[in-house]
Protein backbone atom coordinates (compact mmCIF):
# COMPACT_ATOMS: atom_id res chain seq x y z
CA UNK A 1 -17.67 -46.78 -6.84
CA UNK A 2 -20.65 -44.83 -7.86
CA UNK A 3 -21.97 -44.96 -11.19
CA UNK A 4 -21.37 -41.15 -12.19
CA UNK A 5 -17.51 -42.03 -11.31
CA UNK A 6 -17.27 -45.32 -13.02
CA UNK A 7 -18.78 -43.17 -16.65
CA UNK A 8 -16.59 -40.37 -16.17
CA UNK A 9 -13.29 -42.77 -15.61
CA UNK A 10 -14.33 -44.33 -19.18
CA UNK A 11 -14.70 -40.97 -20.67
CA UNK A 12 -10.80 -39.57 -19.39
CA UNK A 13 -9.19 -43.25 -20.21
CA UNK A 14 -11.17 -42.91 -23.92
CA UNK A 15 -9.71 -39.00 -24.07
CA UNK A 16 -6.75 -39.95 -23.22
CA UNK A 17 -5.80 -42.54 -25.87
CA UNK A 18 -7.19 -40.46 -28.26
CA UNK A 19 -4.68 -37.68 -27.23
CA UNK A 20 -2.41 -39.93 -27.43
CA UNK A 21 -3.22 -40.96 -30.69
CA UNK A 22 -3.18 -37.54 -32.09
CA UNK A 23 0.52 -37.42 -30.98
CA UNK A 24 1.50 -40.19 -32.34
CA UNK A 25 -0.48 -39.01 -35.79
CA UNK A 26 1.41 -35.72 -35.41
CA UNK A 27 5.03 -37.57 -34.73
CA UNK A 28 4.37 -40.43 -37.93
CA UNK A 29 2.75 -37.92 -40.03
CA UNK A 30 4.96 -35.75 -40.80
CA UNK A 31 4.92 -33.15 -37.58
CA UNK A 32 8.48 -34.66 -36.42
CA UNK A 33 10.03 -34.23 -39.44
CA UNK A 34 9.47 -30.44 -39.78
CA UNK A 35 10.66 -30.08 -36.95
CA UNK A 36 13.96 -31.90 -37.31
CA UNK A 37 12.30 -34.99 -35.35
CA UNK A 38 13.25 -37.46 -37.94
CA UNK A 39 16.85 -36.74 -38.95
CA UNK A 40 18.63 -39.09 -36.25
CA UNK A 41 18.49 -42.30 -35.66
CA UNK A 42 15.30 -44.16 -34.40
CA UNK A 43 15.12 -44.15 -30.03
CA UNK A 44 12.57 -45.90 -28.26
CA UNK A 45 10.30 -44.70 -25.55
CA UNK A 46 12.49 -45.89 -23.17
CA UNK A 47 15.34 -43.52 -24.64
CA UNK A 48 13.35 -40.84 -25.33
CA UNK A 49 12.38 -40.94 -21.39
CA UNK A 50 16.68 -41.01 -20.60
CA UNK A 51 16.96 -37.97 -22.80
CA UNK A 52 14.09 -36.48 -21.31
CA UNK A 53 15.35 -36.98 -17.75
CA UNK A 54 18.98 -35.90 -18.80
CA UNK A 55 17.37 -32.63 -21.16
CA UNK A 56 15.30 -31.95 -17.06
CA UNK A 57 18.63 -31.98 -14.94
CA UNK A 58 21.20 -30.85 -17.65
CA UNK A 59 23.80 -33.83 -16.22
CA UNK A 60 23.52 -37.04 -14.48
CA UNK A 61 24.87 -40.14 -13.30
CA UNK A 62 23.65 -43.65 -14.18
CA UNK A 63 22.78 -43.84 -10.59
CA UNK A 64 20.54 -40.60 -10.89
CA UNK A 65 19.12 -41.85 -14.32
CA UNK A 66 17.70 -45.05 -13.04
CA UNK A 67 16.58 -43.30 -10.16
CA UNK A 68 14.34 -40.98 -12.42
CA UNK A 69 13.01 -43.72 -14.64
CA UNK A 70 13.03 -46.44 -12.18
CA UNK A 71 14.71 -48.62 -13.55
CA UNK A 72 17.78 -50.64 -12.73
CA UNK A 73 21.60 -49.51 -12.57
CA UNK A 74 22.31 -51.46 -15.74
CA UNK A 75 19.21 -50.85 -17.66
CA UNK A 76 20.14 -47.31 -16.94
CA UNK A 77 23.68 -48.33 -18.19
CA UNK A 78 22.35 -50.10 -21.55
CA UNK A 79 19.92 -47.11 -22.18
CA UNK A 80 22.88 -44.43 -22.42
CA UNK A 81 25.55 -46.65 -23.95
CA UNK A 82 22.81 -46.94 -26.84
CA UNK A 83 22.44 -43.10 -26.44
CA UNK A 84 25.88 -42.34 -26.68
CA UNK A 85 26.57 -44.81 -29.55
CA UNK A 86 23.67 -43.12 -31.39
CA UNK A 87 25.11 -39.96 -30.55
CA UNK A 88 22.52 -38.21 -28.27
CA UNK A 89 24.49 -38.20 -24.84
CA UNK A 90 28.40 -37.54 -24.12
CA UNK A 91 30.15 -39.45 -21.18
CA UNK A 92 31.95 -36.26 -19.51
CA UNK A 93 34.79 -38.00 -16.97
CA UNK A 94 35.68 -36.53 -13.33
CA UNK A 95 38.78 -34.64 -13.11
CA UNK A 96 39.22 -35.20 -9.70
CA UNK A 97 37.83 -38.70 -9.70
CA UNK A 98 37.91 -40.77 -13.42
CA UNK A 99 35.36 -43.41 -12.37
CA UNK A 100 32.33 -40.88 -11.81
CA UNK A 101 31.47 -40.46 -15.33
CA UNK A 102 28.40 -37.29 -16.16
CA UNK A 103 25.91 -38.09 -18.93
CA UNK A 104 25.12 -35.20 -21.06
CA UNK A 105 22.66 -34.10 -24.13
CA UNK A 106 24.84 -33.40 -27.25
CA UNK A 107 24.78 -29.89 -28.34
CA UNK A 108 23.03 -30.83 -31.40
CA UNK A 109 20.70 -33.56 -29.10
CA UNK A 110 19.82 -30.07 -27.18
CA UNK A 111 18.75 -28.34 -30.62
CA UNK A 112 16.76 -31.32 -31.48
CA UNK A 113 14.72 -31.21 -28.57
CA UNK A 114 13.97 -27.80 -28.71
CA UNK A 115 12.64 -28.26 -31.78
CA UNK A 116 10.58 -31.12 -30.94
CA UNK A 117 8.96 -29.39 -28.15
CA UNK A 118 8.41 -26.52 -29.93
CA UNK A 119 6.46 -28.23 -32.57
CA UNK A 120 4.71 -30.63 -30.50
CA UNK A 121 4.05 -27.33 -28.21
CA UNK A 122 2.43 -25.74 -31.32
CA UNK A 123 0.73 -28.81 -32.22
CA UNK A 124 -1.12 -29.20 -28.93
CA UNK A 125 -2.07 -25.20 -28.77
CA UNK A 126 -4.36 -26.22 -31.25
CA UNK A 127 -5.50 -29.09 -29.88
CA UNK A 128 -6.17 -27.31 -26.76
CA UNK A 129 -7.77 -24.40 -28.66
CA UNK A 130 -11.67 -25.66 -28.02
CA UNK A 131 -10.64 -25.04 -23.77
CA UNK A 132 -10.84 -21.75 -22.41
CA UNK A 133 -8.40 -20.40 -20.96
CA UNK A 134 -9.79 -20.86 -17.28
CA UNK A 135 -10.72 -24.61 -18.51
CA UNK A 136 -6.96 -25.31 -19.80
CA UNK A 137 -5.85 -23.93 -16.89
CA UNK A 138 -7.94 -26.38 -14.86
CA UNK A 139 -7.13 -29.32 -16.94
CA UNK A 140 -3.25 -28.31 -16.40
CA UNK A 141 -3.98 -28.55 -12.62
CA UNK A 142 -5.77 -31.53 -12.29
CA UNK A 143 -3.44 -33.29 -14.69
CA UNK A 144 -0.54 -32.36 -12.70
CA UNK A 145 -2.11 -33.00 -9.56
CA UNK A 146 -3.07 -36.90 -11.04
CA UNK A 147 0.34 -37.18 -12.57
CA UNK A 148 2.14 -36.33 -9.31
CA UNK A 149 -0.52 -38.69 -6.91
CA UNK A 150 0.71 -41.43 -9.56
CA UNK A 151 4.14 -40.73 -10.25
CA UNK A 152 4.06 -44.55 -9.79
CA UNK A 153 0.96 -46.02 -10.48
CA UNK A 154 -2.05 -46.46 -7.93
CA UNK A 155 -1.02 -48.67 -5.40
CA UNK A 156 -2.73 -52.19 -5.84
């Protein structure tokens, strides 16, 4: 790899954790809470990606679930019994078939999230204020273009 490269990779992997730190600072700072982030019960990353995936498609099955985070059938399972017990997703039964069971954000799970992406969207309009708007619109491109390439990972 040439040298140029190898600097460059350094420089995106240092940007991003910072970015990622700034998030985080926003979320444990006090960001989250003004935006109703912090009045349900602590979810992990791992249930924030479930609601995430469920929020994306409006209703799924467990089968469709794991399928979207890659996980197993019964991680998929544990992830939205916790979610449901917590209050965040609804089982919604089959009429014409009981054992096909729908997952589903709450109504209030739905509010939630709207909130919290419309404070973390305000949050990172200012972060992004320093691009242009040709530059952010670059740095949208290429990031989706890396994020969809990996979806995965690189293959080792």
């Amino acid at each position: 790899m040439h040298k140029d490269r190898d600097f460059y990779i350094e420089q995106i992997i240092e940007s991003v954790h910072a970015i990622k730190r700034e998030l985080s600072a926003w979320h444990t700072g006090g960001g989250a809470a003004a935006c109703g982030g912090r009045d349900r019960p602590a979810i992990t990353a791992a249930q924030w990606g479930a609601l995430a995936a469920v929020s994306k498609s409006g209703r799924m099955n467990i089968g469709e679930l794991a399928k979207a985070l890659g996980v197993s059938h019964s991680a998929a399972t544990q992830l939205s019994d916790e979610l449901v017990q917590k209050g965040y997703l609804v089982r919604l039964e089959s009429a014409a078939d009981r054992r096909v069971q729908t997952l589903e954000l709450t109504d209030r799970t739905k509010r939630h999230i709207g909130r919290m992406r419309a404070g973390i969207a305000s949050y990172f309009a200012q972060v992004f204020a320093v691009l242009s708007d040709d530059e952010l619109a670059s740095f949208a491109a290429l990031s989706k273009k890396i994020a969809h390439k990996n979806a995965r990972g690189p293959k080792l």
